[in-house]
Each structure stands twice: as structure tokens, then as C-alpha cells.
C-alpha atoms as a PDB file:
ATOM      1  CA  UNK A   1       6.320 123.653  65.925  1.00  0.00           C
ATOM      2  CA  UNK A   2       3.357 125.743  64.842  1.00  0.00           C
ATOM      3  CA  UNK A   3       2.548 129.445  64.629  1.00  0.00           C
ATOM      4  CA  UNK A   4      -0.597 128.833  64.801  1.00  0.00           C
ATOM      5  CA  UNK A   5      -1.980 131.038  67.748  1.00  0.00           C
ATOM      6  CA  UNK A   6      -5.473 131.085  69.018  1.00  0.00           C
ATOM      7  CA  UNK A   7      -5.963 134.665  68.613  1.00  0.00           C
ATOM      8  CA  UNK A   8      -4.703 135.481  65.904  1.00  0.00           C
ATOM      9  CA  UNK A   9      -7.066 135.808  62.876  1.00  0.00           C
ATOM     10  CA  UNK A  10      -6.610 134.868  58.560  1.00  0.00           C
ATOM     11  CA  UNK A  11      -6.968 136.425  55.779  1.00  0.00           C
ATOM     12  CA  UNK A  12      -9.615 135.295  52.951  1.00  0.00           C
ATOM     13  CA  UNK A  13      -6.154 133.819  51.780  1.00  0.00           C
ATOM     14  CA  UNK A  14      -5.636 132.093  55.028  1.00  0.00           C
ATOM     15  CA  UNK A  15      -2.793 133.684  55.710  1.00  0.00           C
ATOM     16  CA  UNK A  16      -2.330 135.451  59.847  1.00  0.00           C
ATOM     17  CA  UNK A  17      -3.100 138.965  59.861  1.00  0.00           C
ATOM     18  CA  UNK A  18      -0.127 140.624  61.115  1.00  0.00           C
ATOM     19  CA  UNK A  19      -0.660 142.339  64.610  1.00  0.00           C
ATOM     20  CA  UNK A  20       2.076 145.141  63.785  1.00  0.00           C
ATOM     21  CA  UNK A  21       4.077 146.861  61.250  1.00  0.00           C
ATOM     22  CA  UNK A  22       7.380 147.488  60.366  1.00  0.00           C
ATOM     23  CA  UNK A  23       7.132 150.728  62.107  1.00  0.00           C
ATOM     24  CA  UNK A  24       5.771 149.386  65.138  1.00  0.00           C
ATOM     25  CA  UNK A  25       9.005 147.411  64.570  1.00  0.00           C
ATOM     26  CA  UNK A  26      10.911 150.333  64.557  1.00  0.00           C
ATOM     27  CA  UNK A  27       9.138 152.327  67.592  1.00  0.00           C
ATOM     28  CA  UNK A  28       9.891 149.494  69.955  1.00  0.00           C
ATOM     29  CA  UNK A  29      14.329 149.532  69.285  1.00  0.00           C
ATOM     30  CA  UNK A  30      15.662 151.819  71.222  1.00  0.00           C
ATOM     31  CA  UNK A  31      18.958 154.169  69.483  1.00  0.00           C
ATOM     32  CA  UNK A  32      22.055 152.228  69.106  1.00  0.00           C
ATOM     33  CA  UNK A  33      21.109 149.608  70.869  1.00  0.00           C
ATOM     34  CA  UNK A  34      21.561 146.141  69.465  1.00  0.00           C
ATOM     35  CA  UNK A  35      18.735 143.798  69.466  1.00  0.00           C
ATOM     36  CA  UNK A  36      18.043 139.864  67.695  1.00  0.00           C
ATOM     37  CA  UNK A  37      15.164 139.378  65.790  1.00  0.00           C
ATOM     38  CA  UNK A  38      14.177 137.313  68.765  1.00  0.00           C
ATOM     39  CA  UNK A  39      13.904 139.656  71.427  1.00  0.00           C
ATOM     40  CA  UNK A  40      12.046 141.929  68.291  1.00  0.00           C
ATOM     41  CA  UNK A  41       9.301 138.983  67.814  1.00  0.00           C
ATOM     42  CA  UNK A  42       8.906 138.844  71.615  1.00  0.00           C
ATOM     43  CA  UNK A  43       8.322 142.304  72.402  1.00  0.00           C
ATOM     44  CA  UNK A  44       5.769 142.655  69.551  1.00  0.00           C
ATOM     45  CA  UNK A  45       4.087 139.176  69.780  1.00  0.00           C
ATOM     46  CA  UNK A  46       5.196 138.442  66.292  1.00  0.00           C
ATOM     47  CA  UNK A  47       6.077 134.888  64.432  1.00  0.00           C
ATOM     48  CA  UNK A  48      10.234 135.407  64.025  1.00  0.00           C
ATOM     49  CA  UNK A  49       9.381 135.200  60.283  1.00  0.00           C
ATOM     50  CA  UNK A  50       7.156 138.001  60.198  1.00  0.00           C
ATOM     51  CA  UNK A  51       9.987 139.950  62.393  1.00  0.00           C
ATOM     52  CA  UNK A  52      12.815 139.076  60.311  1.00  0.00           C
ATOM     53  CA  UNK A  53      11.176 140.459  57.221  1.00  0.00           C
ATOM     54  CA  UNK A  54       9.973 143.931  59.083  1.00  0.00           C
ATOM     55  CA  UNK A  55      13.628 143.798  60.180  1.00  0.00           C
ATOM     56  CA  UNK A  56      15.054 143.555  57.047  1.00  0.00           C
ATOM     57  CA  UNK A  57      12.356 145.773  55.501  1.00  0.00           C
ATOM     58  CA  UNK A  58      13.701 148.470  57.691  1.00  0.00           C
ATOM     59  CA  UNK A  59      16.964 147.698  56.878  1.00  0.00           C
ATOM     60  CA  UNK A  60      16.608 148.354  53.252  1.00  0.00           C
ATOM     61  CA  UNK A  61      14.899 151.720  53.953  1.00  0.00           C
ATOM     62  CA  UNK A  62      18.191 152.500  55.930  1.00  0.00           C
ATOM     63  CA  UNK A  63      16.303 152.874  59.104  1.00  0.00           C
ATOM     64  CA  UNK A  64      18.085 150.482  60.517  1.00  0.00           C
ATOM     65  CA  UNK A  65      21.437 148.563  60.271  1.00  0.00           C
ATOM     66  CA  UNK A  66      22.150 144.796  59.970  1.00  0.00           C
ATOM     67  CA  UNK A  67      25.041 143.633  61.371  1.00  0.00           C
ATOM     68  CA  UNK A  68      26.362 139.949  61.659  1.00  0.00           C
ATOM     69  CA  UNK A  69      28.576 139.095  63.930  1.00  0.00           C
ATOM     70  CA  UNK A  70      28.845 135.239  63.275  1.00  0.00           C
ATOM     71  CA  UNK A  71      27.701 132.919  60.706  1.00  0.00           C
ATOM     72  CA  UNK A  72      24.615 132.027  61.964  1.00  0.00           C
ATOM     73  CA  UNK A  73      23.435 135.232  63.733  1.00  0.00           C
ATOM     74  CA  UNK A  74      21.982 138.929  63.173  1.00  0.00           C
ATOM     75  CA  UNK A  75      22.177 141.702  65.233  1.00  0.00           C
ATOM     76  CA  UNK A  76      20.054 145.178  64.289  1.00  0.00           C
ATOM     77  CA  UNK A  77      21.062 148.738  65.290  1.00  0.00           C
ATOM     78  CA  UNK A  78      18.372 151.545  65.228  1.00  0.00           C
ATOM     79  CA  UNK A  79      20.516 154.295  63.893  1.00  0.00           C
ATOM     80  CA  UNK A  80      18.068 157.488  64.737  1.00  0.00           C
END
């Protein structure tokens, strides 16, 4: 499967612009409610890659909180 997305436009690197930020990111989770870095890339129009690393940008920054609740998935918290 491809990210490749007809609107979306390169670098002189050819790598995809990104079309938001981690604050963006941020702005779009709601206070204590959890959310998966799917539902994040969704609402934002974002590859998951690019969502997981704003996610765990933000998480870093303690903006947000990381929780995992199994092996195999994430769940984030905005804490404000």
C-alpha cells in the first residue's frame, strides 16, 4: 500500500510536505479523551507514520500521555 496521494506535494528531497503539525495534532484531541493514532491520522489527513511521530513528539513534551493497553496497541490522552 502506498502513501502516495495525489495532492500532496515533495520536497526538493522528495519527501511529502506535511499538511499539519504536531500542534495541529494537539488542537484536534479533545481533554481526557482517549484517541489511536488512527482516528489522529484520519481527522488530520495524515500518513499514520507522520501521526505517530507528532504523537509521540507531543508525548515527550508532556503534552500528552501514552498509554498502552495491550501489546500491540497505543492509546493517547490530552492531559490539558
Amino acid at each position: 500500500m502506498s502513501d502516495a496521494q495525489p495532492d500532496r506535494t515533495r520536497d526538493d528531497k522528495g519527501r511529502f510536505q506535511a499538511s499539519a503539525s504536531p500542534n495541529d495534532v494537539f488542537q484536534q484531541m479533545e481533554p481526557l479523551e482517549p484517541y489511536s493514532t488512527n482516528e489522529i491520522a484520519d481527522r488530520l489527513g495524515l500518513p499514520h507514520r507522520t501521526a505517530l511521530h507528532y504523537l509521540n513528539q507531543l508525548a515527550e513534551n508532556n503534552r500528552i500521555r501514552k498509554k498502552k493497553p495491550g501489546k500491540r496497541s497505543v492509546i493517547w490522552v490530552r492531559m490539558e
